[in-house]
Every structure is written in C-alpha cells, then in structure tokens.
PDB file of N, CA and C in Angstrom:
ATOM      1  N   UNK A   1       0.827  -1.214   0.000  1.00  0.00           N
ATOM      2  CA  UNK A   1       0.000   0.000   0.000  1.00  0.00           C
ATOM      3  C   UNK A   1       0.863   1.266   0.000  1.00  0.00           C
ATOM      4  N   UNK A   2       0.385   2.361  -0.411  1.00  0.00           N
ATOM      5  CA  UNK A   2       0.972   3.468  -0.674  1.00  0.00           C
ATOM      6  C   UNK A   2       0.804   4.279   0.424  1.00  0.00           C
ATOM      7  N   UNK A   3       2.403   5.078   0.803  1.00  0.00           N
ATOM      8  CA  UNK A   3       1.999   4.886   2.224  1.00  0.00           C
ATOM      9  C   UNK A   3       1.229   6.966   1.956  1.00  0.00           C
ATOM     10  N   UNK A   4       0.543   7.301   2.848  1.00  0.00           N
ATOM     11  CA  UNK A   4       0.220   8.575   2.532  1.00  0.00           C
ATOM     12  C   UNK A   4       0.833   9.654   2.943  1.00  0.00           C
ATOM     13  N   UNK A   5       0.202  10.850   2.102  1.00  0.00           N
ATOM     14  CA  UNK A   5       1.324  11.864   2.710  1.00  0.00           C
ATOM     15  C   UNK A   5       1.253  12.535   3.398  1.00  0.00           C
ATOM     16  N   UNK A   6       2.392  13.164   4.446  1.00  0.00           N
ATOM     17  CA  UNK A   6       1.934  13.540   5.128  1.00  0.00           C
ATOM     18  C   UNK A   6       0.676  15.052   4.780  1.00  0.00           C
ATOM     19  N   UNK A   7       0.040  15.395   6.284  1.00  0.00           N
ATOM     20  CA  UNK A   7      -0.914  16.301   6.182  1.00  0.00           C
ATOM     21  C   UNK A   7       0.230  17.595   5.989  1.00  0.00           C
ATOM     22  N   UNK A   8      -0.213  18.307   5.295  1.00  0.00           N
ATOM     23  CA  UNK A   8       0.138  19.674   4.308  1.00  0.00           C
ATOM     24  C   UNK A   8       0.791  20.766   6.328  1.00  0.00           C
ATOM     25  N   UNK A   9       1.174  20.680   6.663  1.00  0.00           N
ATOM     26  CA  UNK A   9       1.753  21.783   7.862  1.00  0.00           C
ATOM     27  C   UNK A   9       1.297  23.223   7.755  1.00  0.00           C
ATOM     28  N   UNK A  10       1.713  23.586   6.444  1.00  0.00           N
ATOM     29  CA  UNK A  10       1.552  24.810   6.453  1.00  0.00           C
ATOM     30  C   UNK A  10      -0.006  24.928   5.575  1.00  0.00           C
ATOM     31  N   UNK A  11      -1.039  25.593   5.847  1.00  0.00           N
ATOM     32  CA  UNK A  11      -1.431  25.798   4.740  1.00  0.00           C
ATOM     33  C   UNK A  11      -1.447  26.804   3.851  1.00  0.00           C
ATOM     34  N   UNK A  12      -2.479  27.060   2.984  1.00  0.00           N
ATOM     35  CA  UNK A  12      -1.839  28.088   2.051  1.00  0.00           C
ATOM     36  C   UNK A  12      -1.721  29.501   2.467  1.00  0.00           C
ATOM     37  N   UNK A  13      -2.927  29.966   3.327  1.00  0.00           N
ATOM     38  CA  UNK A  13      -3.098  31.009   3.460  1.00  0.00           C
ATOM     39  C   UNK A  13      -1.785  31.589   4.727  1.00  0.00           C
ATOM     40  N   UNK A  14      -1.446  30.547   5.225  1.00  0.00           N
ATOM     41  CA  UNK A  14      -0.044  30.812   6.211  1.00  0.00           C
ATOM     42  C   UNK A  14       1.032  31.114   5.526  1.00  0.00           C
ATOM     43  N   UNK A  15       1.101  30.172   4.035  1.00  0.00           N
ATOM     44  CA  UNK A  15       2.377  30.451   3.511  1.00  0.00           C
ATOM     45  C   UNK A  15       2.274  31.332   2.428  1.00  0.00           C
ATOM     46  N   UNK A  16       1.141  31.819   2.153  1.00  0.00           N
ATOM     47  CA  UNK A  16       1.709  33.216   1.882  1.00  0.00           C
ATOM     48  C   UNK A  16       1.857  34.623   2.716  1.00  0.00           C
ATOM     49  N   UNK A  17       1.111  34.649   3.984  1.00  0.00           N
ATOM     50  CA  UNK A  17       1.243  35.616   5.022  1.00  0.00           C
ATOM     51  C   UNK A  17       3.016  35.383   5.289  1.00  0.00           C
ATOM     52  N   UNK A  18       3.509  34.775   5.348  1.00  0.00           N
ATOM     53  CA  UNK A  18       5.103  34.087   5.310  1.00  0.00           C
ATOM     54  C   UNK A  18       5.950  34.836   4.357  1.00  0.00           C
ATOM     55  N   UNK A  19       4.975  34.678   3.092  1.00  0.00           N
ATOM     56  CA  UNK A  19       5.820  34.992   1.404  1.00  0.00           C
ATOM     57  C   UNK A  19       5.922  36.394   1.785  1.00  0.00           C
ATOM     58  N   UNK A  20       4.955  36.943   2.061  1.00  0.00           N
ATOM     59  CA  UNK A  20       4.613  38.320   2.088  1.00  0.00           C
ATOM     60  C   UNK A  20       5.189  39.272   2.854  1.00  0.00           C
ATOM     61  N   UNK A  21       5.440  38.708   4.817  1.00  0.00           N
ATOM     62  CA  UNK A  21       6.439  39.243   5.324  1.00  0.00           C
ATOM     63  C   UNK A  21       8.067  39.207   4.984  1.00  0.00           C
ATOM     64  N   UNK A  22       8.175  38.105   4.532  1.00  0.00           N
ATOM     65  CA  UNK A  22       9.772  37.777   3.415  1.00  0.00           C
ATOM     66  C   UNK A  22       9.760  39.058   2.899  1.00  0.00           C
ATOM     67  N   UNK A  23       8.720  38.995   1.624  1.00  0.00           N
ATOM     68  CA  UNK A  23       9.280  40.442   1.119  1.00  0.00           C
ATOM     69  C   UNK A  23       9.007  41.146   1.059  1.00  0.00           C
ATOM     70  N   UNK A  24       8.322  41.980   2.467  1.00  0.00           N
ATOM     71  CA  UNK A  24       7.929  43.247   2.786  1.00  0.00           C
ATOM     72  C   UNK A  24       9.737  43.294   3.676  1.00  0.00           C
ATOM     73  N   UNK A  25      10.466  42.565   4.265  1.00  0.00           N
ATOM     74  CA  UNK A  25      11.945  42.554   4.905  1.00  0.00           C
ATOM     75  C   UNK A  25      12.899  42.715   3.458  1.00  0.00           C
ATOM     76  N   UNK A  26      12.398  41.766   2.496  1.00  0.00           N
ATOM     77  CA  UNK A  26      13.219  42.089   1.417  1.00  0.00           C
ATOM     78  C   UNK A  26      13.645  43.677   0.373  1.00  0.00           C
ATOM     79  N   UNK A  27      12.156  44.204   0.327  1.00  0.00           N
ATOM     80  CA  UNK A  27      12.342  45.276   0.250  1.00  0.00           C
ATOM     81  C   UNK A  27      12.164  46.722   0.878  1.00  0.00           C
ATOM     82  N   UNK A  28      12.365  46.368   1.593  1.00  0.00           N
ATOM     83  CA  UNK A  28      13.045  47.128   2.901  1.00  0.00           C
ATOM     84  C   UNK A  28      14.473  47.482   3.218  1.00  0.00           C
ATOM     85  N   UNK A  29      14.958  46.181   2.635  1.00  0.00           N
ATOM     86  CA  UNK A  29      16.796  46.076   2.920  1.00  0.00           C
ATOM     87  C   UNK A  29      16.950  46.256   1.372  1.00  0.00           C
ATOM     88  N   UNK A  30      16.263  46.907   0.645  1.00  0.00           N
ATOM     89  CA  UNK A  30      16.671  46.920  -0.802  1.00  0.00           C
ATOM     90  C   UNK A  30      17.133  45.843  -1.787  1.00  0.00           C
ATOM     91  N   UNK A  31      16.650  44.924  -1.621  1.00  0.00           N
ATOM     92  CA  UNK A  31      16.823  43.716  -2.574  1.00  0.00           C
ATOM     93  C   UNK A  31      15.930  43.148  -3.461  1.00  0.00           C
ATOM     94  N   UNK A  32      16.610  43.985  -4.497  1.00  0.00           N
ATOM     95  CA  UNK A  32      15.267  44.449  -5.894  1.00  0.00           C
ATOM     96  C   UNK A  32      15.187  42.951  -6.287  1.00  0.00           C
ATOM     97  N   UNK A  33      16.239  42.309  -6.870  1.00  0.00           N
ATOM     98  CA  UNK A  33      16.429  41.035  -7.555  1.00  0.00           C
ATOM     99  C   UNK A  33      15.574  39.909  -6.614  1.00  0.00           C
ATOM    100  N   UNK A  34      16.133  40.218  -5.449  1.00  0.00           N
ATOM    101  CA  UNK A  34      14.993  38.981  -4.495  1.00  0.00           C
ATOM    102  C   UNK A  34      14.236  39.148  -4.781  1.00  0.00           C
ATOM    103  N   UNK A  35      13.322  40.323  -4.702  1.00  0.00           N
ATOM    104  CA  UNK A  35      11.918  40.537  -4.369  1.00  0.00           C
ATOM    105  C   UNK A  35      11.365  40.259  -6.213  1.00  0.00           C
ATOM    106  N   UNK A  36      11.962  40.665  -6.969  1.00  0.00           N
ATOM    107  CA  UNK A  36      11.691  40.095  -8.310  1.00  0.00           C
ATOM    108  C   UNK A  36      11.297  38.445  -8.258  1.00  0.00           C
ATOM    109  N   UNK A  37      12.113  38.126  -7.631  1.00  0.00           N
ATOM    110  CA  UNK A  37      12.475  36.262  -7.670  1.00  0.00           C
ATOM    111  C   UNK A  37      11.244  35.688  -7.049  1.00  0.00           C
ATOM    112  N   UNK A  38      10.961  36.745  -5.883  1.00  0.00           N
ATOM    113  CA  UNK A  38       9.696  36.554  -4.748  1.00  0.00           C
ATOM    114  C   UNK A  38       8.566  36.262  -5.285  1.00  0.00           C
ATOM    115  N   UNK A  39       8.509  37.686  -6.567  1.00  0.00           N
ATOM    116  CA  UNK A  39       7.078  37.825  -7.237  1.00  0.00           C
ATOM    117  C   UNK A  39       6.824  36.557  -8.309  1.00  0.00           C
ATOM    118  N   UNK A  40       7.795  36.267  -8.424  1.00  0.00           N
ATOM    119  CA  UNK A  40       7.691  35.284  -9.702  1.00  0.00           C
ATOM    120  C   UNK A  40       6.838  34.085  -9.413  1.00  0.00           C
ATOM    121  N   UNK A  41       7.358  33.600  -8.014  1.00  0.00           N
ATOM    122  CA  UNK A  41       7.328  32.517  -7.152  1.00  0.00           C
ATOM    123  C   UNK A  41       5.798  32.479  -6.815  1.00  0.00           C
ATOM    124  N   UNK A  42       5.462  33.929  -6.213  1.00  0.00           N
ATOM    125  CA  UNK A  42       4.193  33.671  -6.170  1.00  0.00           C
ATOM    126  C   UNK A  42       3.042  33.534  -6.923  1.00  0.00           C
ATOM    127  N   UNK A  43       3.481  34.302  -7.898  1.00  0.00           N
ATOM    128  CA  UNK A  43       2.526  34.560  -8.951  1.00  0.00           C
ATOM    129  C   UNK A  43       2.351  32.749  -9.879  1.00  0.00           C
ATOM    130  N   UNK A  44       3.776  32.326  -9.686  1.00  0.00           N
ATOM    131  CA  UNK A  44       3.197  30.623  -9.965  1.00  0.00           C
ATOM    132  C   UNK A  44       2.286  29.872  -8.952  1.00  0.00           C
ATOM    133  N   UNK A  45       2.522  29.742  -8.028  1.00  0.00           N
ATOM    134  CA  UNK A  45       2.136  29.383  -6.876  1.00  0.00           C
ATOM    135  C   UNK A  45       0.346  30.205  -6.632  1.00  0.00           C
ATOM    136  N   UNK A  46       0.243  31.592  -7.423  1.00  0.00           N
ATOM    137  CA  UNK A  46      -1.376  31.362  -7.253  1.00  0.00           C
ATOM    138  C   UNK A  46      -1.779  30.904  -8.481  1.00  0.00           C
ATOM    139  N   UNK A  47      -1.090  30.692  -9.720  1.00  0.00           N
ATOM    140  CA  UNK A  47      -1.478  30.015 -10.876  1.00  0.00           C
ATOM    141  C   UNK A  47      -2.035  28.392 -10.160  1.00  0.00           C
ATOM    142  N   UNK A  48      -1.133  28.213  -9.792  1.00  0.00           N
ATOM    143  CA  UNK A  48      -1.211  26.735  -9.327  1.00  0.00           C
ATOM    144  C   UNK A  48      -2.509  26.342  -8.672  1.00  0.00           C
ATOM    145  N   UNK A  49      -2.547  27.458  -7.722  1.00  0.00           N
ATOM    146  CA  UNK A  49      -3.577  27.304  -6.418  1.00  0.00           C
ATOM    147  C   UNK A  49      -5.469  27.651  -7.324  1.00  0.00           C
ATOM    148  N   UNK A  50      -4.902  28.526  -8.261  1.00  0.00           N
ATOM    149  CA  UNK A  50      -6.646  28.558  -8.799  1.00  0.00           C
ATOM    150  C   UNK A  50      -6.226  27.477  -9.863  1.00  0.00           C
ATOM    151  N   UNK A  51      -5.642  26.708 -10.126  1.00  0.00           N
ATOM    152  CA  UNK A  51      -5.978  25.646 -11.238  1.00  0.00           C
ATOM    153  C   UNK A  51      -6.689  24.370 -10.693  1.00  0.00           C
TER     154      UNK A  51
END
C-alpha cells in the first residue's frame, strides 16, 4: 500500500502571510532582484492554487 502523505503543515493562506512578510523585509533592505524572484514565485504558486 501506498503509504500517505503527510498532512500539508503549512497551509496556504499561512504560507503566503510568510511569502509576504519575506518580502515586505526584502524590500526594505533593498533587494530588488529577491523581491523580483519573490514575485515570480508567487505569482506561480497562485497560478497553481486557482488551477
């Protein structure tokens, strides 16, 4: 049998309150390129989440 997986820890709405303080610190300390990298990330990640 397949063993299952575990239950999800974070859920979504935590991990983006998470994403969000990341890079509200990110650009703050001026780190354009992170916070670029940040947006990317999420913007897949709500692709994902409404599919």
């Amino acid at each position: 049998p397949s063993p299952t997986p575990p239950p999800d820890e974070f859920p979504f709405a935590e991990r983006m309150e998470a994403f969000r303080r990341l890079r509200g610190w990110l650009s703050k300390t001026k780190r354009t390129k992170a916070v670029d990298a940040l947006d990317s990330v999420l913007l897949e990640l709500a692709k994902e989440d409404t599919a």
